[in-house]
Protein backbone atom coordinates (compact mmCIF):
# COMPACT_ATOMS: atom_id res chain seq x y z
CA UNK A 1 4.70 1.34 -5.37
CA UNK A 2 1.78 -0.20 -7.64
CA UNK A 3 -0.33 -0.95 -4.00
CA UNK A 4 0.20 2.16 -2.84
CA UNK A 5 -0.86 4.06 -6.04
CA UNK A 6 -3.96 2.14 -6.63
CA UNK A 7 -4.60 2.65 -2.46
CA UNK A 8 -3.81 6.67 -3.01
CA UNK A 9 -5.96 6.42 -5.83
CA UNK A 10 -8.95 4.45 -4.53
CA UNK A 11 -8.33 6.43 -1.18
CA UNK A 12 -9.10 10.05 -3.22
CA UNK A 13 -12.52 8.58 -4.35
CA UNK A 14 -13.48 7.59 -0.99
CA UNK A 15 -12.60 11.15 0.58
CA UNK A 16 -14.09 12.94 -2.18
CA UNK A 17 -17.85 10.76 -1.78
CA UNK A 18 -17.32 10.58 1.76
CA UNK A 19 -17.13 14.61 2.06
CA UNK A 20 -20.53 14.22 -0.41
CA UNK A 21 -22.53 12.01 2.11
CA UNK A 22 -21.89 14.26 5.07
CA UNK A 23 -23.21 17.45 2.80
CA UNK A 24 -26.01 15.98 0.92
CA UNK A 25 -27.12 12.67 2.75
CA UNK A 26 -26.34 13.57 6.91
CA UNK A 27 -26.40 16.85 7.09
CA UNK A 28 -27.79 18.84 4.35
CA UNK A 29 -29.29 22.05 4.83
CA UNK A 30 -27.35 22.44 8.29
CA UNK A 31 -25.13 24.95 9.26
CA UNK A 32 -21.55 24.53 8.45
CA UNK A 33 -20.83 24.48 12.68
CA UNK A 34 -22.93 21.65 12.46
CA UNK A 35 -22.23 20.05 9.36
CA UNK A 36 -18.62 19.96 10.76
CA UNK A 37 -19.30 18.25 13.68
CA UNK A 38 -21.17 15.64 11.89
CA UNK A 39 -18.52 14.83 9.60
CA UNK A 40 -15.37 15.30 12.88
CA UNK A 41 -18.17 12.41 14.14
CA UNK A 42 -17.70 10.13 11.25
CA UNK A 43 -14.26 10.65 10.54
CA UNK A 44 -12.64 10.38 13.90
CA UNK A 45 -13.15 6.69 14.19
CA UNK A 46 -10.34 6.39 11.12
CA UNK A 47 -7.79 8.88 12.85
CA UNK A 48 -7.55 6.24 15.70
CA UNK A 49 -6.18 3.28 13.41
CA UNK A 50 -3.99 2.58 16.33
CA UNK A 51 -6.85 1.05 18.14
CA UNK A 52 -7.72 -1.16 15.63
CA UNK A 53 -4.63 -2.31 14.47
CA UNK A 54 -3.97 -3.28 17.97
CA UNK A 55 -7.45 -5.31 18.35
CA UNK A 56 -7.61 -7.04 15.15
CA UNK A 57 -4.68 -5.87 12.90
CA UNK A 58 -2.76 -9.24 13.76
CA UNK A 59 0.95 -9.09 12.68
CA UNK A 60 0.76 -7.33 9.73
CA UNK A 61 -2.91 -5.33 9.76
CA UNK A 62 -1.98 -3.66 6.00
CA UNK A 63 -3.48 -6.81 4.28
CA UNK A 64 -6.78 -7.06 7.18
CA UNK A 65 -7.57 -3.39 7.12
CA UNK A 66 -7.00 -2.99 3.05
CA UNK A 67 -9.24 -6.29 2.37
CA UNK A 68 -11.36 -4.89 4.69
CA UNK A 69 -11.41 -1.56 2.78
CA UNK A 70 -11.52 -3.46 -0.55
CA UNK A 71 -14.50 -5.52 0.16
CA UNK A 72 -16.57 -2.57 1.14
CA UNK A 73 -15.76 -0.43 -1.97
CA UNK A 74 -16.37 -3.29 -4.30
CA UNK A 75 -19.74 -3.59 -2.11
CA UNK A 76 -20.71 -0.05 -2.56
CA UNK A 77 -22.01 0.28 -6.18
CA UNK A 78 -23.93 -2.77 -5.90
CA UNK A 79 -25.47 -1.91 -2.55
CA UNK A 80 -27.29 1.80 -2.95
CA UNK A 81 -29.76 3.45 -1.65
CA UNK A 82 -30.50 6.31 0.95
CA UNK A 83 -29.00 4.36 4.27
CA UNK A 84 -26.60 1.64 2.29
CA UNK A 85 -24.51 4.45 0.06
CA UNK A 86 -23.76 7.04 2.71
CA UNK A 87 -22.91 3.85 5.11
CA UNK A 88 -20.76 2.33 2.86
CA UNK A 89 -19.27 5.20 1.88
CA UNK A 90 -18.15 6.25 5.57
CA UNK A 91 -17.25 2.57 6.77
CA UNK A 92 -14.92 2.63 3.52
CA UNK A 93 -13.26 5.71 4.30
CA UNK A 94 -12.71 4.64 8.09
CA UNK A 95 -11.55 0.97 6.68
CA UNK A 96 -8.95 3.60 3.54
CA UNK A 97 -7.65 5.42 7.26
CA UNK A 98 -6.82 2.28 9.06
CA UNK A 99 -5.06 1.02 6.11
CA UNK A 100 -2.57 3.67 5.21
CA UNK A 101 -0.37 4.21 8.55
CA UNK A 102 -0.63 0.14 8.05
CA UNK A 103 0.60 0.38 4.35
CA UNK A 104 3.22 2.92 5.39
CA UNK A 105 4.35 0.47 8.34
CA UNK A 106 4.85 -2.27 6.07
CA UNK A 107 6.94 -0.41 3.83
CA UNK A 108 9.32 0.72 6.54
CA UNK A 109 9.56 -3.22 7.84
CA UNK A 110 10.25 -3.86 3.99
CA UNK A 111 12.75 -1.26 3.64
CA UNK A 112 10.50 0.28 0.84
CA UNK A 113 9.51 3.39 2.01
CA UNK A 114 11.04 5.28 -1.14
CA UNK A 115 8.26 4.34 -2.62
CA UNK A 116 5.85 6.31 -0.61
CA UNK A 117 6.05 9.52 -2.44
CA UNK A 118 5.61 8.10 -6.19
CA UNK A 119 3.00 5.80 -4.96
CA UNK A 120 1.23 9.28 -4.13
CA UNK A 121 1.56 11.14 -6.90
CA UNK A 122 0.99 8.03 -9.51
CA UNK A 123 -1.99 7.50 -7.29
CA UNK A 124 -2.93 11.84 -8.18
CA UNK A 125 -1.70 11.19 -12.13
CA UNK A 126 -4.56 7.78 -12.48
CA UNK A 127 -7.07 10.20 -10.59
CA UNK A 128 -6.69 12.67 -12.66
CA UNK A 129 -6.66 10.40 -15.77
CA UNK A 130 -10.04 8.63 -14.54
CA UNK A 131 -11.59 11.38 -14.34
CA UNK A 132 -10.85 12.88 -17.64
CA UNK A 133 -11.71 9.42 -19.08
CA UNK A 134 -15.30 9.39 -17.49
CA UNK A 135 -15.61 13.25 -18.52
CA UNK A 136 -14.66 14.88 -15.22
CA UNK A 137 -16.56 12.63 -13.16
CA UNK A 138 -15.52 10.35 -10.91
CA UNK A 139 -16.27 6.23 -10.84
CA UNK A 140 -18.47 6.06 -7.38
CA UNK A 141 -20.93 8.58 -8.84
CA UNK A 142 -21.70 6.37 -11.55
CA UNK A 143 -24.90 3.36 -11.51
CA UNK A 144 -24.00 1.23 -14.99
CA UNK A 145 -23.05 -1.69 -15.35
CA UNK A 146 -19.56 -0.89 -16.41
CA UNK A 147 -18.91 1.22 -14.00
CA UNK A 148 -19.52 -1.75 -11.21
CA UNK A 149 -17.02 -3.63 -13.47
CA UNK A 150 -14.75 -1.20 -13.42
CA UNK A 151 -14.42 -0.89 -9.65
CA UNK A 152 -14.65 -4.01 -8.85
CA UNK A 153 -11.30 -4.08 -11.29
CA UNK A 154 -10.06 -1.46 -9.88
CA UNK A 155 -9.96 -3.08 -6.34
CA UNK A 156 -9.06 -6.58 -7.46
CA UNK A 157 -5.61 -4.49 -8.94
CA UNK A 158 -5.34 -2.87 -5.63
CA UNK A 159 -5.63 -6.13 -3.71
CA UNK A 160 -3.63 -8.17 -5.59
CA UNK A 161 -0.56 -5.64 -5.81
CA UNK A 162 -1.29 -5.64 -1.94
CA UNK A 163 -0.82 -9.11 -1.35
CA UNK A 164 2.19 -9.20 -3.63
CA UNK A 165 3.47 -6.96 -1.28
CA UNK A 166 2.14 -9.00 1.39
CA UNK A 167 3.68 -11.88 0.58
CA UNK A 168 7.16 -10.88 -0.36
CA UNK A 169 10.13 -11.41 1.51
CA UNK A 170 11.09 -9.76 4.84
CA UNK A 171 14.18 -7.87 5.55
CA UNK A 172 16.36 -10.17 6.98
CA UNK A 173 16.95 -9.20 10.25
CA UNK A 174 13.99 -7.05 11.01
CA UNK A 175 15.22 -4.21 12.73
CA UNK A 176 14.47 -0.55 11.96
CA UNK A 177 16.53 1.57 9.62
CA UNK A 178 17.73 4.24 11.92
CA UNK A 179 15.68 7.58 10.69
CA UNK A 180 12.92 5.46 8.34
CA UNK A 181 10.50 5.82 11.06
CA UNK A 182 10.95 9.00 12.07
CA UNK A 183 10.38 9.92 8.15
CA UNK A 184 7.67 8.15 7.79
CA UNK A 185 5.67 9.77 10.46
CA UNK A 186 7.11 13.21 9.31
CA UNK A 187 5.97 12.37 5.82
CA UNK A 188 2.68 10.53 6.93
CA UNK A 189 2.03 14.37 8.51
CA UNK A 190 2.72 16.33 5.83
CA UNK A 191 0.77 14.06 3.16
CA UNK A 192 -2.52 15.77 4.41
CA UNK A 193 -1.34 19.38 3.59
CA UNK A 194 0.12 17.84 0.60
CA UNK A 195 -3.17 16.16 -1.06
CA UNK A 196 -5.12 19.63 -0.04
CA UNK A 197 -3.63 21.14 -2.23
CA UNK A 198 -3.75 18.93 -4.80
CA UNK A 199 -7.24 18.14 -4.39
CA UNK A 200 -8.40 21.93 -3.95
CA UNK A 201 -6.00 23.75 -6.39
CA UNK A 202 -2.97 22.04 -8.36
CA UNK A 203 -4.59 18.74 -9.30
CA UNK A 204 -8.31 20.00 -9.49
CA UNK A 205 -9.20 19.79 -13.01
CA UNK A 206 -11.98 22.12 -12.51
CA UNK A 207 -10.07 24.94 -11.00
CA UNK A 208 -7.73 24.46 -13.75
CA UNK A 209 -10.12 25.07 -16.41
CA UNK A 210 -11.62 28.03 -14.77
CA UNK A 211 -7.68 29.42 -14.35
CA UNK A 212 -6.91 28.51 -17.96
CA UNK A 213 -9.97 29.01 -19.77
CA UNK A 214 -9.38 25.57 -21.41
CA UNK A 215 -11.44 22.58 -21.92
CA UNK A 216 -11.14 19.62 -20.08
CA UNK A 217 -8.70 17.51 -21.95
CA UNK A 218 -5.81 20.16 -21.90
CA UNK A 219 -6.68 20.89 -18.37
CA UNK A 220 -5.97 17.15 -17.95
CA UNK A 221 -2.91 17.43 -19.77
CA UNK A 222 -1.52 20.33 -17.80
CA UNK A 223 -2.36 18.29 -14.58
CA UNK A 224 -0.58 15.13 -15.51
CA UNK A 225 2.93 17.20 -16.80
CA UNK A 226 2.29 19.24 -13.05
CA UNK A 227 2.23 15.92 -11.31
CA UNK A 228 5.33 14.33 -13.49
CA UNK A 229 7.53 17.55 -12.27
CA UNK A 230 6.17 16.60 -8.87
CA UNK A 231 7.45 13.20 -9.66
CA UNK A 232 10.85 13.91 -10.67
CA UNK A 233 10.99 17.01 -8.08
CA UNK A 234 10.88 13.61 -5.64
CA UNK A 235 13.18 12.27 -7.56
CA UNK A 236 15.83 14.92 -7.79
CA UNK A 237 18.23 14.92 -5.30
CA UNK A 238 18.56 18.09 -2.98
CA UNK A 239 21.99 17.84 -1.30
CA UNK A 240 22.36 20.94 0.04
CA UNK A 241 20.92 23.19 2.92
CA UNK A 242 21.22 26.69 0.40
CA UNK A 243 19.43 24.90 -2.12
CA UNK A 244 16.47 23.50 -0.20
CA UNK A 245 16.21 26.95 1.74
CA UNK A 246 15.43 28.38 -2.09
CA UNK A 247 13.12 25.51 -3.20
CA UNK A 248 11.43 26.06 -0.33
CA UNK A 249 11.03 29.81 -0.77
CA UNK A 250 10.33 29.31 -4.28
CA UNK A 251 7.55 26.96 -3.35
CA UNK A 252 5.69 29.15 -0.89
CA UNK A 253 6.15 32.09 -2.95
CA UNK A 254 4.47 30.70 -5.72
CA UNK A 255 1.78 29.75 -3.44
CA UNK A 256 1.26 32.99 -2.01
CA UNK A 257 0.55 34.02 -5.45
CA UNK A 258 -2.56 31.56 -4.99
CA UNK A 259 -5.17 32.64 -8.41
CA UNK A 260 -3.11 34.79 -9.57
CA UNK A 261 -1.47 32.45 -11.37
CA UNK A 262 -4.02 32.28 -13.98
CA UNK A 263 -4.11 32.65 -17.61
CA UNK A 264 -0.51 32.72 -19.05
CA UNK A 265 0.70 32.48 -15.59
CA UNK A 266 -0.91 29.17 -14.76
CA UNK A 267 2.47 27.80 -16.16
CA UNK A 268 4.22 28.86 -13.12
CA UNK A 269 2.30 25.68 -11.35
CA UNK A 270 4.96 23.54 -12.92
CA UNK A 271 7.75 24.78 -10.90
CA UNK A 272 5.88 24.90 -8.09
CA UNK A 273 4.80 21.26 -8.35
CA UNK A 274 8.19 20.59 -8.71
CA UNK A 275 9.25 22.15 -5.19
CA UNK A 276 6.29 20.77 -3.60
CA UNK A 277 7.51 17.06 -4.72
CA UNK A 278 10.98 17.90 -3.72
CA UNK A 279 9.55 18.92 -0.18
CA UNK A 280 7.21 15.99 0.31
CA UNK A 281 10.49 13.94 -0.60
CA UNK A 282 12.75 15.12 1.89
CA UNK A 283 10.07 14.27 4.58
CA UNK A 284 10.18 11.13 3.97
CA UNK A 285 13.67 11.02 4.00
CA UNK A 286 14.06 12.87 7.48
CA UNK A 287 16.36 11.10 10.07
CA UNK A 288 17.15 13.04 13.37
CA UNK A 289 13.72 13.38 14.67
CA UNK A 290 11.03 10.99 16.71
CA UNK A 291 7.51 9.68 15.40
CA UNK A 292 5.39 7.25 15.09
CA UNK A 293 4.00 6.21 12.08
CA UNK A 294 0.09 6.16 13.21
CA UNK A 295 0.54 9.38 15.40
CA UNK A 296 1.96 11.05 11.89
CA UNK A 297 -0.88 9.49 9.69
CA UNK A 298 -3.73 10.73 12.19
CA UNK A 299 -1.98 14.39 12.36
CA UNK A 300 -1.80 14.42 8.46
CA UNK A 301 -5.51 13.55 8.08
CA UNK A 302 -6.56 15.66 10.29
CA UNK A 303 -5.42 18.33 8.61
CA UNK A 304 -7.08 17.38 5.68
CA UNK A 305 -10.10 17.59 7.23
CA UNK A 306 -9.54 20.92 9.15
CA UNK A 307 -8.42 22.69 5.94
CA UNK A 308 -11.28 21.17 3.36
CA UNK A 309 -14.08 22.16 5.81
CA UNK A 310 -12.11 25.53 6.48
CA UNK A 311 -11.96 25.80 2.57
CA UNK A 312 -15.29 24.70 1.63
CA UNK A 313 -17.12 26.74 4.33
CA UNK A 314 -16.19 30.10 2.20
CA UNK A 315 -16.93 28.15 -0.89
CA UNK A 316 -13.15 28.39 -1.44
CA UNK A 317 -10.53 29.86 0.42
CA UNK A 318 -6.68 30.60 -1.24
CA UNK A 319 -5.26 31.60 1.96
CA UNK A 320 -5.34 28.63 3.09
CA UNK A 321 -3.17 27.34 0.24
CA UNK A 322 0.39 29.11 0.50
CA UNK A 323 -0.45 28.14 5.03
CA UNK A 324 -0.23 24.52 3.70
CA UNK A 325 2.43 24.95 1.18
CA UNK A 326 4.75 26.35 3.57
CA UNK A 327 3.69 22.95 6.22
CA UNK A 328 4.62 20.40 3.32
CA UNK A 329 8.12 23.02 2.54
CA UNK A 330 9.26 22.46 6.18
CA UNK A 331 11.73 19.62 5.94
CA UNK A 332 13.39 21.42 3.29
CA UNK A 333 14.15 25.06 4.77
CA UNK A 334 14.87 23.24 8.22
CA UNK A 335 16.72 19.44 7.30
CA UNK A 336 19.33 19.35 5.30
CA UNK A 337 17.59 17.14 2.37
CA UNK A 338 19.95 13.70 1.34
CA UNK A 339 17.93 13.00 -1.93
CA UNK A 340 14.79 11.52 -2.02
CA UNK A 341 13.15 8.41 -0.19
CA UNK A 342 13.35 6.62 -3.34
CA UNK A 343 16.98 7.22 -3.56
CA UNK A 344 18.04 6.42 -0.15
CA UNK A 345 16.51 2.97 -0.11
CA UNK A 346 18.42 2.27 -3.07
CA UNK A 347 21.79 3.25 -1.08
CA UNK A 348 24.08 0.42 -0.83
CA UNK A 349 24.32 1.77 2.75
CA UNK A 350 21.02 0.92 3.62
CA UNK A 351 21.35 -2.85 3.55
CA UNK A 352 20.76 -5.06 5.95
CA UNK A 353 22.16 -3.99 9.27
CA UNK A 354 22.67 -5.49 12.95
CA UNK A 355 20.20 -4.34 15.54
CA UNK A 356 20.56 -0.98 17.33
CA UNK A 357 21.26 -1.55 21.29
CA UNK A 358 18.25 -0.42 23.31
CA UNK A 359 17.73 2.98 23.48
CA UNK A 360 19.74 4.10 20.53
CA UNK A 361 18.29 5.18 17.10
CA UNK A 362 15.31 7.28 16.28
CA UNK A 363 13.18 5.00 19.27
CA UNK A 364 14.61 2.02 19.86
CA UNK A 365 13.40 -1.57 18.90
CA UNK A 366 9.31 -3.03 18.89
CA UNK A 367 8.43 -6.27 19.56
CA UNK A 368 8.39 -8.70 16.90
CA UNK A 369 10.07 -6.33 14.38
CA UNK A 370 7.20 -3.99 14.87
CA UNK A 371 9.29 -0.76 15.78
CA UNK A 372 8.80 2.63 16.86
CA UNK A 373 6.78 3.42 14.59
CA UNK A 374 3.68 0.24 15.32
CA UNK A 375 0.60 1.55 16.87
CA UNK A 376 0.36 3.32 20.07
C-alpha cells in the first residue's frame, strides 16, 4: 500500500509537469490541434508498457521500470535547463506509465490487490498535503536546495517501500485468483476517469477555493476529509445490487450538478467522494469479466489524456465531469459489488488455492506465474 501511495503520489507530479512541458516548453503558442498531437506524441510511448515489459521487464519489471522511473525523477531537479527539464520530465512520465500496470501485476501475483484503491487515494491525501505545505505549489517547480532534498527523499521512500514489496514472499503456488485479473484491468481502466476528476475538480485545491471562497488551508482541509470518505467509501462494503444501483445514481447525480455545488453546497462533495470510492472499489473487486492488466492501464490513461486536453482546451469544461463520473460508477449499477478489494483479499476464502485446469477462470494460466493479466 505504502509503494503504491508514494508511486500515485510521485506519479501526480510527473503528469501535472509533464502536461507543463508540452504547453510551455514544446509547443507553446500552438494551436490546441497541434499542441495535442505533440503531447499524443510524447505520451504514447508509456501507453505501450507491454512492449517494454516484454523487452527488458525481466520477471518481475515493477522493480526495473520503477528504479528506472526513480532514478530519473531524482535526476530531474539537479539536471535543468531548456532541453534537460522538459526531457526528463517526459522520459519520467513514460518510465511512471511502464511502472504502474507493472505495480498492479505484482500485486495480483502477491494476492495484494486490495490495496490498490487506498494506495490511490493516500497517494491524492500526501498530494494534496504537499502542496498545502509548499503553499499550493508543487515540489518539481521548485530550484532550492531543500527542495532537491526533499525529492530525492521522496523517491528513496518510494523505492525502498518498492523493494520491500519486491522482495517479499510469493504466494505459494502462483496461480491466479479467479476474478483478480479481470479486476485489476477493470480497475486499472477506470483509475484514469477516476484521477480526472480528482485532479480537475474534487481534489484541486484551487477550484476548491474559488467554490468556497476560502483560503488555502481550509480548502486543504476540506480536500483531505473528501478523500478520507473516499477512503472509507472503499472500505465500506456494498453487498447488494439495490444499493449500488443508488450509490451509483447518487454519485452521478451529484456530478451532474458539476459548480453548482459551490458555496454552502460544496459540502455535498463529501458524499459524492464517498460513492466515487465505493465505485472505484467494486472495480477492483470485479470477477466475471476478461482483461488484461496492461490493456486496462493503457485504456485508463488514455482517458486521462483525452479528457485533460478536452478540459483544458475550453480552459475548463464541467461536462466532462458527471461523463467520467458515471465511467468510474459502472461496476456498481451493473456488478453486484462483494465489498471492497481490500476486503476480499482479507477473505479467508482467498487463500492459497490449487491451479485452475486450462481454460477455466477469468483467462486461464501464464507462464511462469505470469497470468492473464502479463503483457500482451
Amino acid at each position: 500500500m505504502l509503494a503504491g501511495a508514494a508511486g500515485v503520489w510521485l506519479g501526480i507530479q510527473g503528469l501535472r509537469l509533464f502536461l507543463t512541458m508540452v504547453v510551455w516548453n514544446v509547443a507553446e503558442d500552438q494551436p490546441a490541434t497541434r499542441m495535442a498531437l505533440w503531447a499524443l506524441g510524447l505520451y504514447l510511448p508509456g501507453l505501450l508498457a507491454w512492449v517494454p515489459a516484454r523487452l527488458a521487464g525481466g520477471a518481475r519489471p515493477a522493480w526495473r521500470f520503477g528504479l528506472l522511473f526513480g532514478l530519473l525523477t531524482a535526476l530531474r531537479p539537479v539536471r535543468f535547463g531548456p532541453v534537460w527539464t522538459p526531457a526528463l520530465a517526459f522520459a519520467a512520465w513514460i518510465a511512471w506509465l511502464w511502472w504502474w500496470p507493472a505495480f498492479l501485476q505484482e500485486l495480483v501475483r502477491r494476492r495484494a490487490l486490495g490495496a490498490a484503491v487506498p494506495g490511490i487515494l493516500l497517494g491524492l491525501m500526501a498530494q494534496v498535503a504537499g502542496q498545502t505545505a509548499l503553499g499550493g505549489l508543487d515540489l518539481p517547480y521548485l530550484r532550492s536546495p531543500g527542495a532537491r532534498g526533499a525529492t530525492v527523499l521522496l523517491v528513496g521512500a518510494f523505492l525502498l517501500c518498492l523493494w520491500q514489496l519486491h522482495r517479499g514472499p510469493d504466494r505459494e503456488d502462483g496461480a491466479p485468483v479467479e476474478g483478480e485479473e479481470a479486476g485489476a484491468a477493470l480497475g486499472a481502466a477506470l483509475t484514469g476517469p477516476y484521477l480526472f476528476l480528482q485532479l480537475t475538480w474534487l481534489a484541486n485545491l484551487g477550484r476548491i477555493e474559488t467554490l468556497g471562497g476560502w483560503e488555502l488551508a481550509p480548502a486543504a482541509l476540506f480536500v483531505q476529509a473528501g478523500l478520507a470518505a473516499g477512503l472509507l467509501g472503499a472500505l465500506a462494503p456494498v453487498r447488494s445490487r439495490p444499493l449500488g444501483i443508488g450509490l451509483a445514481a447518487l454519485g452521478v447525480g451529484l456530478a451532474l450538478a458539476g459548480e453548482r455545488l459551490s458555496g454552502p453546497g460544496l459540502w455535498l462533495l463529501i458524499p459524492l467522494q464517498f460513492c466515487l470510492g465505493a465505485a472505484l472499489a467494486a472495480a477492483w473487486a470485479a470477477g466475471g469479466l476478461r482483461g488484461r492488466i496492461y490493456a486496462g492501464a493503457a485504456a485508463g490513461f488514455g482517458l486521462v489524456f483525452v479528457l485533460l486536453f478536452l478540459y483544458y482546451s475550453r480552459y475548463g469544461w464541467p461536462a466532462l465531469w458527471p461523463v467520467a463520473a458515471g465511467l468510474v460508477a459502472l461496476p456498481l449499477g451493473l456488478h453486484r459489488a462483494g465489498g471492497s478489494g481490500l476486503r476480499r483479499a482479507a477473505e479467508p476464502g482467498l487463500g492459497p488455492r490449487p491451479a485452475p485446469a486450462v481454460g477455466a477462470g477469468p483467462g486461464g494460466g501464464g507462464r511462469g506465474g505470469r497470468g492473464p493479466g502479463g503483457p500482451g
